[in-house]
N, C-alpha and C. Protein backbone atom coordinates (compact mmCIF):
# COMPACT_ATOMS: atom_id res chain seq x y z
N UNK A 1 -19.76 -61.15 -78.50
CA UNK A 1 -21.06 -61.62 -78.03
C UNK A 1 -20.96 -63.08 -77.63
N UNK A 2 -21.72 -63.30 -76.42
CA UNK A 2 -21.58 -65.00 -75.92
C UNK A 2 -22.91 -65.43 -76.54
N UNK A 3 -22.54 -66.47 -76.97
CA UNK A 3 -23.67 -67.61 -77.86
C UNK A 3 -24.08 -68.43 -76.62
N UNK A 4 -25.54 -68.55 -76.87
CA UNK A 4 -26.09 -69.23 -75.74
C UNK A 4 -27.17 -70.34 -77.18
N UNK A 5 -27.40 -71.44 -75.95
CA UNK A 5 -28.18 -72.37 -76.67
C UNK A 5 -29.07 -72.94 -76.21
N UNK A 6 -30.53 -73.44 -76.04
CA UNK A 6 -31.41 -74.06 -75.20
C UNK A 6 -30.86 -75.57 -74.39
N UNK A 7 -30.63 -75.28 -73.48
CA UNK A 7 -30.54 -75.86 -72.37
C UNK A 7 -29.47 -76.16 -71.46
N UNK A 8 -28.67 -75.05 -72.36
CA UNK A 8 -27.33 -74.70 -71.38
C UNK A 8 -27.78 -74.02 -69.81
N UNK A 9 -26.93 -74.55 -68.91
CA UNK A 9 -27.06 -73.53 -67.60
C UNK A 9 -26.40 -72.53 -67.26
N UNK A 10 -27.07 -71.25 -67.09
CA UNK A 10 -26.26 -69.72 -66.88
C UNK A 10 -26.29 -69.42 -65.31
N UNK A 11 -26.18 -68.18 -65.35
CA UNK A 11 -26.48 -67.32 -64.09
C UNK A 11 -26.10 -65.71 -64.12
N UNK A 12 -26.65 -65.03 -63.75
CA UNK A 12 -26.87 -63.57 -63.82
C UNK A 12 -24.96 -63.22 -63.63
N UNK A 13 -24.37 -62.43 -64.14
CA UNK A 13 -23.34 -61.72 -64.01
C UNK A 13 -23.19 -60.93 -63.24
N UNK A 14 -24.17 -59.91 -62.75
CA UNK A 14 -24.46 -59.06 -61.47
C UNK A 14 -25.75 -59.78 -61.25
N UNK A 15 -25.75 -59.85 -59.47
CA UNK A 15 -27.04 -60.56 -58.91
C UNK A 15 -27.69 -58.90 -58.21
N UNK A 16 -28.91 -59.08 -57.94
CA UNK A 16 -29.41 -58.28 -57.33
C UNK A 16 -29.22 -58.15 -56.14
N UNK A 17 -28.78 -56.99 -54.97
CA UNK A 17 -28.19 -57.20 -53.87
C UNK A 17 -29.41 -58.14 -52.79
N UNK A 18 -30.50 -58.87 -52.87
CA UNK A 18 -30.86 -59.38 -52.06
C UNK A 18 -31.39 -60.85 -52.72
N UNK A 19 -30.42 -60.79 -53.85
CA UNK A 19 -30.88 -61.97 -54.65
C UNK A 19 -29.83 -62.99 -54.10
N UNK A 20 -29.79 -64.57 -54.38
CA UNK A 20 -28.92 -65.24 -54.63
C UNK A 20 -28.06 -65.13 -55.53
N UNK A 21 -26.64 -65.09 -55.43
CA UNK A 21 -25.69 -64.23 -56.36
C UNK A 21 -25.29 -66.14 -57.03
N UNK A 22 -25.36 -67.02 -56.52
CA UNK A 22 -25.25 -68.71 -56.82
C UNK A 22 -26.44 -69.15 -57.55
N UNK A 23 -27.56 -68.57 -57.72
CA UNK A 23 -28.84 -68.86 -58.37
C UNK A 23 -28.83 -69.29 -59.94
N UNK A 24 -28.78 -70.95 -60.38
CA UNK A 24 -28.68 -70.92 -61.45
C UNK A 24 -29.78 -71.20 -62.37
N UNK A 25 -29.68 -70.93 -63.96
CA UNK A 25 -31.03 -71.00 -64.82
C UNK A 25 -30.38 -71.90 -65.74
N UNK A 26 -31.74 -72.47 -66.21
CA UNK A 26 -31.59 -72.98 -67.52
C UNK A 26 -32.23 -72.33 -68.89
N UNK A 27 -31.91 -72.15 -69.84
CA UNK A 27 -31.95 -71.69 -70.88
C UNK A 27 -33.07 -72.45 -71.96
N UNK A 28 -34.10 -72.09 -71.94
CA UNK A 28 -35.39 -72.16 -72.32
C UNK A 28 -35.36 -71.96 -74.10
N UNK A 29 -35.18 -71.08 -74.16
CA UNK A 29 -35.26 -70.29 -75.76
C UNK A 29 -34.06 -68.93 -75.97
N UNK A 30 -33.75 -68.97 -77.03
CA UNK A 30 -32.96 -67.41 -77.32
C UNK A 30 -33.73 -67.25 -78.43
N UNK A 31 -33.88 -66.11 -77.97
CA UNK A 31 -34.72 -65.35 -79.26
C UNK A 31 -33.68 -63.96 -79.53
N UNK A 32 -33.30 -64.23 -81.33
CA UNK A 32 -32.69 -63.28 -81.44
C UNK A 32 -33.44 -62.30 -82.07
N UNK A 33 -32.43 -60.64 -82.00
CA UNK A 33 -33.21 -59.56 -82.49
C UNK A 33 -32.39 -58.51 -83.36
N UNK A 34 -32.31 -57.97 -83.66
CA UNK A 34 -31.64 -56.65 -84.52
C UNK A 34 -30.87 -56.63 -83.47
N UNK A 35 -31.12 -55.54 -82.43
CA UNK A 35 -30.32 -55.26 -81.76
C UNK A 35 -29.76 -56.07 -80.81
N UNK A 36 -30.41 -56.99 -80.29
CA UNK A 36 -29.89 -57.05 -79.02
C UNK A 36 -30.49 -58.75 -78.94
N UNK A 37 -29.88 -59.68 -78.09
CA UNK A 37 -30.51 -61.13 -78.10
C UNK A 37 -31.40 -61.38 -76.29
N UNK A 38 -32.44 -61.37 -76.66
CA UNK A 38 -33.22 -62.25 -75.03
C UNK A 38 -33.18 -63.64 -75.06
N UNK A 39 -33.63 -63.99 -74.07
CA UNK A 39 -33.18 -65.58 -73.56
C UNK A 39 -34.19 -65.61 -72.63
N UNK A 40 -35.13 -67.04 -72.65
CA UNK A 40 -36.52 -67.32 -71.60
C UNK A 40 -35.33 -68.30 -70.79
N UNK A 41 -35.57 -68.01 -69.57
CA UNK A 41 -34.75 -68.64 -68.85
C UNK A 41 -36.08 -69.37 -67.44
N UNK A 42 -35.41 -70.36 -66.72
CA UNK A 42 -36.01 -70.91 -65.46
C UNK A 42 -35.05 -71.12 -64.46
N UNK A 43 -35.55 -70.82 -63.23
CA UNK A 43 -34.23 -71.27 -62.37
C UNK A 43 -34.40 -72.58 -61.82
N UNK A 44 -33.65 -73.00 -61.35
CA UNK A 44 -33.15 -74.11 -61.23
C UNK A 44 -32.99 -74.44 -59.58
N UNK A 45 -33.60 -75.76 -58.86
CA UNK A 45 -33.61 -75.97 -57.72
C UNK A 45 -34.87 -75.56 -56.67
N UNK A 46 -35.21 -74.91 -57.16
CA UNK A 46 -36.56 -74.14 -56.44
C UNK A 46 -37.70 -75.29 -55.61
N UNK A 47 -37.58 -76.33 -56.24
CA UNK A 47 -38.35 -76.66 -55.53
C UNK A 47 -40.47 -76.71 -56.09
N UNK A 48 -40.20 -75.96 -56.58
CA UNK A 48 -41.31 -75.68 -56.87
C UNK A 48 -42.21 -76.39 -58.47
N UNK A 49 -43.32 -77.12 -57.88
CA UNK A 49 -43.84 -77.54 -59.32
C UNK A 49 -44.07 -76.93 -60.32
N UNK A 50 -44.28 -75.76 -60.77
CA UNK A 50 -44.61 -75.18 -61.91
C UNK A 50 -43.31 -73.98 -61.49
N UNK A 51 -42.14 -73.47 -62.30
CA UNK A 51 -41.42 -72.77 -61.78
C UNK A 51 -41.37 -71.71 -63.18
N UNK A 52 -40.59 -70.36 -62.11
CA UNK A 52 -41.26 -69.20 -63.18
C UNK A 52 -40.60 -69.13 -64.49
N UNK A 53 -40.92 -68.73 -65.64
CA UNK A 53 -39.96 -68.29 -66.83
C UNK A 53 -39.87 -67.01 -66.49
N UNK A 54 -38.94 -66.29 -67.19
CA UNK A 54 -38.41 -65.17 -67.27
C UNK A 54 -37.59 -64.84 -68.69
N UNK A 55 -37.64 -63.84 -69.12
CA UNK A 55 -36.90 -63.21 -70.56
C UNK A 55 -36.08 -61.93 -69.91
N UNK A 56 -35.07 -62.28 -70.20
CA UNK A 56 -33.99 -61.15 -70.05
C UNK A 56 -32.74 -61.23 -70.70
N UNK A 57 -31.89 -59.93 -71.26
CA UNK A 57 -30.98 -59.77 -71.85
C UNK A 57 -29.57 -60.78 -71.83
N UNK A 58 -29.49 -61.37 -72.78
CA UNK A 58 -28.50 -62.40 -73.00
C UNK A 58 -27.53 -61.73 -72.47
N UNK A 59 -26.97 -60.21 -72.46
CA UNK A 59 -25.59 -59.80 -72.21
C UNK A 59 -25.74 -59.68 -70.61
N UNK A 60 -26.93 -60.05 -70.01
CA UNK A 60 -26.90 -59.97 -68.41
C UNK A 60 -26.27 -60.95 -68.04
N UNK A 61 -26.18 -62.65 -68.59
CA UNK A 61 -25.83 -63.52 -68.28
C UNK A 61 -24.34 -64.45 -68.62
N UNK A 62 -24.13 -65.33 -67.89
CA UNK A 62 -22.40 -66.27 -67.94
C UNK A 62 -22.97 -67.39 -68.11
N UNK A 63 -22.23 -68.24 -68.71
CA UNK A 63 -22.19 -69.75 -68.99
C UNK A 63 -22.05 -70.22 -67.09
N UNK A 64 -21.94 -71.80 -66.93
CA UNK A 64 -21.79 -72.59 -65.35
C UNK A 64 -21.17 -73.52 -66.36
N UNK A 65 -19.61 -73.66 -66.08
CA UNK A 65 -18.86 -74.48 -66.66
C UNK A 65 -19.25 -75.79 -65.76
């Protein structure tokens, strides 16, 4: 299992085919669970003043060395 920590920067491991496959997040919260660990993530660069959170499966995501 990869250990993630608030405010490390990730990025999706598989991108969605019409997504930015370079699209990176920052790491908001991990919330762990019995089974399985989520992570509130934000992306990064957007541009945008208020930008979205999102929670999705820690094992979706890679570290950005």
């Amino acid at each position: 299992m990869t250990y993630f920590e608030t405010g490390q920067k990730v990025k999706f491991i598989k991108s969605f085919p019409d997504e930015n496959s370079d699209q990176e997040y920052i790491i908001l919260e991990v919330k762990e669970g019995e089974t399985d660990t989520r992570v509130d993530i934000s992306p990064l660069n957007l541009g945008l003043e208020l930008p979205p959170t999102y929670t999705v499966n820690a094992k979706d995501l890679a570290w950005i060395k």
